[in-house]
Every structure is written in structure tokens, then in C-alpha cells.
Protein backbone atom coordinates (compact mmCIF):
# COMPACT_ATOMS: atom_id res chain seq x y z
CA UNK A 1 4.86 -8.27 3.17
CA UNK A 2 6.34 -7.09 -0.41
CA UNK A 3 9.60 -8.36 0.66
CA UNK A 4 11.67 -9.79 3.02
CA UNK A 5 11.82 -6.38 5.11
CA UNK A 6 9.29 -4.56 2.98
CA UNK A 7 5.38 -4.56 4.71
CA UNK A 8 2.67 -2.45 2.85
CA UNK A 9 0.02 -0.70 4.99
CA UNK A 10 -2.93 1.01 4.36
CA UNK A 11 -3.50 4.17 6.31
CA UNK A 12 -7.50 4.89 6.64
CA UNK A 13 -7.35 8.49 7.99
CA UNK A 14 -5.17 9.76 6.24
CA UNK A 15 -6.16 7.67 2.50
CA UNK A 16 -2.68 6.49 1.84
CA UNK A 17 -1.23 3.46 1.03
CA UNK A 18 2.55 3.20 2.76
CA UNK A 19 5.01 1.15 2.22
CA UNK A 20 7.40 0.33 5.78
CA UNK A 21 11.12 -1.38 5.82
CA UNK A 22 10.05 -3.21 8.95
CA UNK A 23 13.98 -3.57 9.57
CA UNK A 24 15.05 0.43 9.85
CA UNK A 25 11.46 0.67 10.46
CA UNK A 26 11.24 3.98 8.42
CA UNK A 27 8.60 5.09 5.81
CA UNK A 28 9.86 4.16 2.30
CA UNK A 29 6.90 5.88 0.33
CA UNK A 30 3.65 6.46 0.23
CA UNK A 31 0.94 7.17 -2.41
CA UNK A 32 -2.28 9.54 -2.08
CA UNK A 33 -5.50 7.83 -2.39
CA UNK A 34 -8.79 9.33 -3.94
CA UNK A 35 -10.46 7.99 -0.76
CA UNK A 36 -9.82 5.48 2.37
CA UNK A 37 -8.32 2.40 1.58
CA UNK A 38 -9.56 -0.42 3.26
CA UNK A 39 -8.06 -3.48 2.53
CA UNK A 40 -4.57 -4.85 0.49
CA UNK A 41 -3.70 -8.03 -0.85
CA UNK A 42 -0.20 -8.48 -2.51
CA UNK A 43 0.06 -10.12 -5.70
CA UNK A 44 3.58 -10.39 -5.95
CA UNK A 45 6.80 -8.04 -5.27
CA UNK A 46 5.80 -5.86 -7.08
CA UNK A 47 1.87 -5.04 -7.58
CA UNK A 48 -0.46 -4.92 -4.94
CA UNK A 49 -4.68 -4.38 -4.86
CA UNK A 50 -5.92 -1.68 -3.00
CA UNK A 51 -9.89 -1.71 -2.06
CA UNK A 52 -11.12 1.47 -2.32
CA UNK A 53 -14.84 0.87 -0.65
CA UNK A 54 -16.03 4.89 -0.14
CA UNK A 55 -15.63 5.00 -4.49
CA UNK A 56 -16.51 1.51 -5.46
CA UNK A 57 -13.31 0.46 -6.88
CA UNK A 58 -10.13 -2.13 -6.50
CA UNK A 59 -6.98 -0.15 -7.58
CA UNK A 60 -3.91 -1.96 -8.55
CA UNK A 61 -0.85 -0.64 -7.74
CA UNK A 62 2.51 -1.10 -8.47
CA UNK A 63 4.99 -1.66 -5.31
CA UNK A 64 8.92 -1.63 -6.60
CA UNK A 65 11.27 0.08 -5.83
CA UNK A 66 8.31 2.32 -4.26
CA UNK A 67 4.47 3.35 -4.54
């Protein structure tokens, strides 16, 4: 969770990283990955790292207001 209502998701087949409001539950935004993302870990509310296994690399994002 970014937020209160905020979740963000990685999305393997399709190499995205989304970002949900898990109360209208509709797709806020979503960002276009080099390769599938694996694994996320939120830093605070407003970056986010983004394992990136298939290209060897950690990518850190920024999260607000969207990816």
C-alpha cells in the first residue's frame, strides 16, 4: 500500500507496474517496464523499488500523484 486506498501491483505478463485505488477499485496508472517485474517494496508515499530480474536491475520509481 502507497496510501490509505492506494495498493501498487506488479503485473508479470504484461511488464507493468500499476497502481490500484483499492476503494473505487479502478486503475489509477500504470508504467511500461523494459521487462517483467517481479517484486516491489515501498519506500514511502511516494517512491517505490521495482526488481527487474530478466535485466539484472532494481528500478526506483516514483509513485505520487501517479507512476
Amino acid at each position: 500500500m502507497v496510501s490509505n486506498n492506494r495498493l501498487i501491483i506488479t503485473d508479470n505478463n504484461n511488464n507493468k507496474v500499476k497502481l490500484v485505488d483499492t476503494h473505487t477499485n479502478k486503475l489509477l496508472s500504470e508504467l511500461k517496464l523494459s521487462s517483467s517485474p517481479w517484486d516491489i517494496t515501498v519506500f514511502n508515499k511516494t517512491q517505490a523499488a521495482v526488481t527487474l530480474p530478466g535485466s539484472n536491475k532494481i528500478l526506483i520509481i516514483k509513485v505520487s500523484p501517479s507512476l
